[in-house]
C-alpha atoms as a PDB file:
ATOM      1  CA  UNK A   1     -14.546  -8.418  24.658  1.00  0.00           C
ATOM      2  CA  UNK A   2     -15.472  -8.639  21.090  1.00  0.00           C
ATOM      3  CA  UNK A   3     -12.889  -9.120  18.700  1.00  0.00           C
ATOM      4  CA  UNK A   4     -13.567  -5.667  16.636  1.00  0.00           C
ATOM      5  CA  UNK A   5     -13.230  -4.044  20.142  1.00  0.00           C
ATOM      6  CA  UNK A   6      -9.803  -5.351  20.679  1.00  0.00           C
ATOM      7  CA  UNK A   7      -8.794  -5.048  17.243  1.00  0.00           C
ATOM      8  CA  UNK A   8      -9.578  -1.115  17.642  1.00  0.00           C
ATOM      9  CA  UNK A   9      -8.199  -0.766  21.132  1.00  0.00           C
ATOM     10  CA  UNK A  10      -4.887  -2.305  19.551  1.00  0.00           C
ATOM     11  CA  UNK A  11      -5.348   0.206  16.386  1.00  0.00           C
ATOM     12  CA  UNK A  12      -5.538   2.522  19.535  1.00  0.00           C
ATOM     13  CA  UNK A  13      -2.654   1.795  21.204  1.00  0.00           C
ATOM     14  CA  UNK A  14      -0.560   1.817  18.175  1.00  0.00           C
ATOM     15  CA  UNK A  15      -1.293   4.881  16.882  1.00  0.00           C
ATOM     16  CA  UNK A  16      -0.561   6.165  20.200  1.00  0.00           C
ATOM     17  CA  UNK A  17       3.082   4.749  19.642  1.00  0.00           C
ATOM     18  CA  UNK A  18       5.036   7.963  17.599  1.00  0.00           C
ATOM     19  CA  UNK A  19       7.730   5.291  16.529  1.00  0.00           C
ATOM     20  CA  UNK A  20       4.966   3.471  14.776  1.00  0.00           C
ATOM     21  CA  UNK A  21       3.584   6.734  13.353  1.00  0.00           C
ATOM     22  CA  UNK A  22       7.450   7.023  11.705  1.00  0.00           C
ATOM     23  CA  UNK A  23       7.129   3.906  10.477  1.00  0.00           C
ATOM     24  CA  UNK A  24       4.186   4.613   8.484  1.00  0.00           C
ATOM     25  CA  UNK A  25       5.480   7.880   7.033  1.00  0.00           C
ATOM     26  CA  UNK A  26       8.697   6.039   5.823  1.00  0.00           C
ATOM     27  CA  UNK A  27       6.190   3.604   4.334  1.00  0.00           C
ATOM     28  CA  UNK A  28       4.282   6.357   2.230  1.00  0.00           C
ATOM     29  CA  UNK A  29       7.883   7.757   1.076  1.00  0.00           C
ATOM     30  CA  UNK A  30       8.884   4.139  -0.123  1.00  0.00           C
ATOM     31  CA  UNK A  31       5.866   3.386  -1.631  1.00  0.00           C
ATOM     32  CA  UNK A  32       5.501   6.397  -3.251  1.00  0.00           C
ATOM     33  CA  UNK A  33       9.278   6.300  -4.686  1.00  0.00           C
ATOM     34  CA  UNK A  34       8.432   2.813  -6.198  1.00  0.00           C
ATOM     35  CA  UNK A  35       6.035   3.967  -8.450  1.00  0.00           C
ATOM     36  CA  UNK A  36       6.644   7.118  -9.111  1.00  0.00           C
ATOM     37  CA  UNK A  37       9.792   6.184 -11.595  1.00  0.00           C
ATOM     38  CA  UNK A  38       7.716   3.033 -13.253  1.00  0.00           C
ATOM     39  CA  UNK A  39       4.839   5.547 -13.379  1.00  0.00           C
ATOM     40  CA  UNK A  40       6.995   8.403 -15.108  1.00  0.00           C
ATOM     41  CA  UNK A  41       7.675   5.315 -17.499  1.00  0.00           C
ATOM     42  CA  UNK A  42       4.742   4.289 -18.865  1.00  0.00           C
ATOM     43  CA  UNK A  43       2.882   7.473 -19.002  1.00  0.00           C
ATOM     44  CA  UNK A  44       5.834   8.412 -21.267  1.00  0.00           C
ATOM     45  CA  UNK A  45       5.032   5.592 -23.615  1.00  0.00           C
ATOM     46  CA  UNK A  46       8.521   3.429 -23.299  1.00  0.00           C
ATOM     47  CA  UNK A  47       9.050   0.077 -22.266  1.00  0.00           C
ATOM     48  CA  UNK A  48       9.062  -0.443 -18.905  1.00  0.00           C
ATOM     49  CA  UNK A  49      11.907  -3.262 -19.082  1.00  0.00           C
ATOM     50  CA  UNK A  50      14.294  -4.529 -21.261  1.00  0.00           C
ATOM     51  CA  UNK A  51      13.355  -8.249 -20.294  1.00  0.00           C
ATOM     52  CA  UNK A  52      13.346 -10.797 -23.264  1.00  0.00           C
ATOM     53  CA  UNK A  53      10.688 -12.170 -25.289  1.00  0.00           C
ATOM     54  CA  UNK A  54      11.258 -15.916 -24.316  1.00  0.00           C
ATOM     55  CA  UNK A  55      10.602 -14.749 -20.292  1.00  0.00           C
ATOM     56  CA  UNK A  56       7.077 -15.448 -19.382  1.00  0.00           C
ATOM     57  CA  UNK A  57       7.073 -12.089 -17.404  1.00  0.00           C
ATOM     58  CA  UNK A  58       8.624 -10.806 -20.674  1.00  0.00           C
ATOM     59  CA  UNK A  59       5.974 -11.550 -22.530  1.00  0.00           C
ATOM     60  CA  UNK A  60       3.463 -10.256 -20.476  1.00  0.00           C
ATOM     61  CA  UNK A  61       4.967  -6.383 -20.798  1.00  0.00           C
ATOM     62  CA  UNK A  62       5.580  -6.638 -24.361  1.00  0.00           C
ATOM     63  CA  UNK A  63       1.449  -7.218 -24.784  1.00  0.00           C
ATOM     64  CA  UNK A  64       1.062  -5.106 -22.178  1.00  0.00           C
ATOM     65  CA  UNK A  65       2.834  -2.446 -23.629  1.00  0.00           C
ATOM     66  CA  UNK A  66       0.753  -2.603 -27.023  1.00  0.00           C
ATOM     67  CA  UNK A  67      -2.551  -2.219 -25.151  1.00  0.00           C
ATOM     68  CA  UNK A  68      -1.977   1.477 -25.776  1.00  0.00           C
ATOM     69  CA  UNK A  69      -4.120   3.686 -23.758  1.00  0.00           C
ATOM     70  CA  UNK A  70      -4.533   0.930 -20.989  1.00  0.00           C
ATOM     71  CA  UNK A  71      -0.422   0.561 -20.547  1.00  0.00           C
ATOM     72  CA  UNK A  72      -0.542   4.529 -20.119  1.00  0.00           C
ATOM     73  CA  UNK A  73      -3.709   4.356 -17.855  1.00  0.00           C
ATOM     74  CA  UNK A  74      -1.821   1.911 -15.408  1.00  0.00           C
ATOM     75  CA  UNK A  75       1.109   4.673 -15.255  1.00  0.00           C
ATOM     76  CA  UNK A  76      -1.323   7.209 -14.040  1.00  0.00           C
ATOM     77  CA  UNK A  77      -2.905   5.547 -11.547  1.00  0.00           C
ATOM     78  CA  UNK A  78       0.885   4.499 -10.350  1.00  0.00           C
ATOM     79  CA  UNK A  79       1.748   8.147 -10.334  1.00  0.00           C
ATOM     80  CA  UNK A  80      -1.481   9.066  -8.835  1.00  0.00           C
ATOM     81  CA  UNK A  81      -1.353   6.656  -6.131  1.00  0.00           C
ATOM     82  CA  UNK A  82       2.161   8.036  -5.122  1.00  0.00           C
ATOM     83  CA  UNK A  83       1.453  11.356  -5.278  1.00  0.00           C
ATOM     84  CA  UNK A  84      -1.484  11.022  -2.878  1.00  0.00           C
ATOM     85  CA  UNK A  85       0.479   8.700  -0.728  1.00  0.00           C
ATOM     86  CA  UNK A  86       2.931  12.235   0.320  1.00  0.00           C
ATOM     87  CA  UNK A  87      -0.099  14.154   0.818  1.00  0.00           C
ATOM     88  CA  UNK A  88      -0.948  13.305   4.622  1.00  0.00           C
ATOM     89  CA  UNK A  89      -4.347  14.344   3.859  1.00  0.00           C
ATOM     90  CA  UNK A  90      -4.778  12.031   0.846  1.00  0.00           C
ATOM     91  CA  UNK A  91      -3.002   9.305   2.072  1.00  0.00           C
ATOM     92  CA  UNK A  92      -5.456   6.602   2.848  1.00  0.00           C
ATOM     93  CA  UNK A  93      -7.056   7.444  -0.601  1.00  0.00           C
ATOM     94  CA  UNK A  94      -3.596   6.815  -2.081  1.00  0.00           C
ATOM     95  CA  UNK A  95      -3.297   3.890  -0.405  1.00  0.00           C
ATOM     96  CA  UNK A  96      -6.669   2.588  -1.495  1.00  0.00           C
ATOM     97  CA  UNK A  97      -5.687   3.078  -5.431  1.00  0.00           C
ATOM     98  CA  UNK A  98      -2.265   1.448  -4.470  1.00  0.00           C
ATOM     99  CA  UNK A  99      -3.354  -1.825  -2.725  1.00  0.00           C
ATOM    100  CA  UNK A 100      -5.072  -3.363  -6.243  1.00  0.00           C
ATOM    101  CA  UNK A 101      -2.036  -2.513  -8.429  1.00  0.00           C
ATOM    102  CA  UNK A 102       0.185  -4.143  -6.083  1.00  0.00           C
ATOM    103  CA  UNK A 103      -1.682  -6.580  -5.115  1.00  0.00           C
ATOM    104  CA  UNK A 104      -1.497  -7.676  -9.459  1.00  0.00           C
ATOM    105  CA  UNK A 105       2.035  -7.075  -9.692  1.00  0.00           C
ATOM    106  CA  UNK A 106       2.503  -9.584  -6.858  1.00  0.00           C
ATOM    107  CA  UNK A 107       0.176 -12.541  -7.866  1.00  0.00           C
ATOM    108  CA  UNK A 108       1.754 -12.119 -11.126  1.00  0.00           C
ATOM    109  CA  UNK A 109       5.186 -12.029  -9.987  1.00  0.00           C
ATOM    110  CA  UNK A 110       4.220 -15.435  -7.983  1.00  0.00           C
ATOM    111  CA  UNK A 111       2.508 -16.676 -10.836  1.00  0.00           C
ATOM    112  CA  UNK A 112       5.254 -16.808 -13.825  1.00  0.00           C
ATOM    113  CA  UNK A 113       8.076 -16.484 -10.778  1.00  0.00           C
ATOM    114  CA  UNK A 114       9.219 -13.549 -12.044  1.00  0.00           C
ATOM    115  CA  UNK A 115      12.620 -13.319  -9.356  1.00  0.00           C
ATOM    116  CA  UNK A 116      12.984  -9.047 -10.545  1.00  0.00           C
ATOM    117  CA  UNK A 117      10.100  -8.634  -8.075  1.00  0.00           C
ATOM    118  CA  UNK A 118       9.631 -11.822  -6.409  1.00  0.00           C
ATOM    119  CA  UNK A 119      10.705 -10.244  -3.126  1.00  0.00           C
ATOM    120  CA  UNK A 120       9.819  -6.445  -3.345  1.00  0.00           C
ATOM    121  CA  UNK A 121       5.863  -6.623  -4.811  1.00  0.00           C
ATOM    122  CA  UNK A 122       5.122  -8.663  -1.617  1.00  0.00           C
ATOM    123  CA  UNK A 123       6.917  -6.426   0.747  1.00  0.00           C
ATOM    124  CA  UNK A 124       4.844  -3.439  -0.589  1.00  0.00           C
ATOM    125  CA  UNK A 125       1.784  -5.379  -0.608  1.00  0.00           C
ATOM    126  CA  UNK A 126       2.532  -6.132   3.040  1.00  0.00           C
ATOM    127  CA  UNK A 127       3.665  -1.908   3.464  1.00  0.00           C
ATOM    128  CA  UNK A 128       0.266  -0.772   1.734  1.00  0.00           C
ATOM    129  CA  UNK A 129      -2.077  -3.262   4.072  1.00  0.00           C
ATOM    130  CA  UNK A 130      -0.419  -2.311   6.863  1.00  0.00           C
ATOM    131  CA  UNK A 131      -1.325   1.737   5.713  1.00  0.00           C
ATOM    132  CA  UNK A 132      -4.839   0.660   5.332  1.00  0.00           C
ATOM    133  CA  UNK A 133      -4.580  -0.705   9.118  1.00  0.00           C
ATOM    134  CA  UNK A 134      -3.147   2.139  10.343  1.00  0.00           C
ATOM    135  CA  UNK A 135      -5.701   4.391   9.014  1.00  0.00           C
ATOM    136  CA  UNK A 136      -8.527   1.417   9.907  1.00  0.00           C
ATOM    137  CA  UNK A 137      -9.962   4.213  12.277  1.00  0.00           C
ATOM    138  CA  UNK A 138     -11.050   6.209   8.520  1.00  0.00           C
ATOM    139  CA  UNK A 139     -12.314   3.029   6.526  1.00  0.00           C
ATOM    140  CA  UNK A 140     -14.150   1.393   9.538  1.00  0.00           C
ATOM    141  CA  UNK A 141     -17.012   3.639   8.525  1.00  0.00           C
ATOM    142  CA  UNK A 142     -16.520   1.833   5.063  1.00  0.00           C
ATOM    143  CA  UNK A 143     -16.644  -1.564   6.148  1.00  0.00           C
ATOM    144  CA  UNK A 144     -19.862  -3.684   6.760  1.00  0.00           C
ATOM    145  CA  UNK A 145     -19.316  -4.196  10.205  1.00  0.00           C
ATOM    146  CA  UNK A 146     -22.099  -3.333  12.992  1.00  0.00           C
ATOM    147  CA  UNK A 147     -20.831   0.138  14.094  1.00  0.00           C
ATOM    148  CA  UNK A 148     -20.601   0.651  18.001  1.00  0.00           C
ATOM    149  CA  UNK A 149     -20.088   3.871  19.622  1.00  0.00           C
ATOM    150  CA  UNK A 150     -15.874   2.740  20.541  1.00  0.00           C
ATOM    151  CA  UNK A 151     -14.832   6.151  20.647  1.00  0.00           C
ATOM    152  CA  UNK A 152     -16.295   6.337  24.109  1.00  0.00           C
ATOM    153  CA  UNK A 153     -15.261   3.406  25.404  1.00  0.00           C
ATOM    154  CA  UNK A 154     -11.588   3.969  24.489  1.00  0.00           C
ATOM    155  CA  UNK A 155     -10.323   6.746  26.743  1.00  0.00           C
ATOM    156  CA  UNK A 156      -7.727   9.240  24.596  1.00  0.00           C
ATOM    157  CA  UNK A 157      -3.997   9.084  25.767  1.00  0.00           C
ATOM    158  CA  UNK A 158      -1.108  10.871  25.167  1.00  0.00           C
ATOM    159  CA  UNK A 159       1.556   9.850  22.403  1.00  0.00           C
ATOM    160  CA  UNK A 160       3.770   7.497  23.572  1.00  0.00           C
ATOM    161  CA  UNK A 161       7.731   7.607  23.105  1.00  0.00           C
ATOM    162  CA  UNK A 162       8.599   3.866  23.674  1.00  0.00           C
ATOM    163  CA  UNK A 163       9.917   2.108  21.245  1.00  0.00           C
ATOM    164  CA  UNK A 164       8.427  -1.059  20.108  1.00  0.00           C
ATOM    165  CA  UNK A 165      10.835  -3.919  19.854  1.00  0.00           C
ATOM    166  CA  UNK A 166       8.392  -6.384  19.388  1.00  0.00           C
ATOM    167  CA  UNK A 167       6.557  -4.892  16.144  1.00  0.00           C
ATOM    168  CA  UNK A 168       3.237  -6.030  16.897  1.00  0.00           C
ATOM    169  CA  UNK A 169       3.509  -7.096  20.886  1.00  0.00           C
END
């Protein structure tokens, strides 16, 4: 079996899984109330932190915070992103605007080890690929991959009530 096949029979099976599907709508909530505040923030036009000039990560949101419009473009698209992350509709769109903004805030983080968000940016960046995954079965038609007809070969079950103590097992 190819290895897109068993990738979407596992997508499959796990979405099949309605502990799994809880786990992704606490994901949405947390993602959404971690950038909703920050968002609120800069669209308001204050600092976003009170960290000191002689911090490289300090430095960093002092310039960024003089870049004017762009400082209050990036709190947008942080509220935006949230917003569309509650929206079950909108979700994989909100998760699509979310994954580059994290994705920054975490190599910068690493980068000038920044220890405010050394631990959270990755864990959000690891929450917002895993809500791309679990809506892989909407941006498979986005990806270059040679499309087969899976649908067919992957008969439909009922959800399934067991509890998954091995995450992905």
């Amino acid at each position: 079996m190819k290895i897109i096949a068993k990738f979407e029979q596992f997508h499959l099976q796990a979405r099949q899984n309605i502990w799994i599907g809880y786990f992704a709508i606490f994901c949405r909530i947390a993602l959404a109330a971690g950038f909703l505040p920050s968002g609120f923030v800069k669209i308001n036009g204050e600092r976003f932190t009170a960290l000191a000039n002689n911090h490289p990560m300090g430095h960093y949101l002092e310039a960024l915070f003089y870049t004017g419009y762009y400082y209050t473009f990036i709190g947008v698209m942080q509220m935006l992103a949230a917003i569309l992350l509650l929206i079950p509709r909108t979700a994989m769109l909100g998760a699509l605007i979310y994954f580059p903004i994290i994705l920054n805030i975490t190599v910068l983080s690493l980068a000038v080890r920044f220890d405010g968000s050394l631990f959270t940016a990755p864990l959000m960046l690891t929450a917002v690929i895993f809500l791309l995954g679990w809506d892989y079965h909407k941006l498979k038609y986005l990806l270059p991959l040679k499309q087969n007809n899976t649908e067919i070969l992957l008969p439909q079950q009922s959800k399934n009530n067991k509890f998954p103590f091995v995450f992905f097992g």
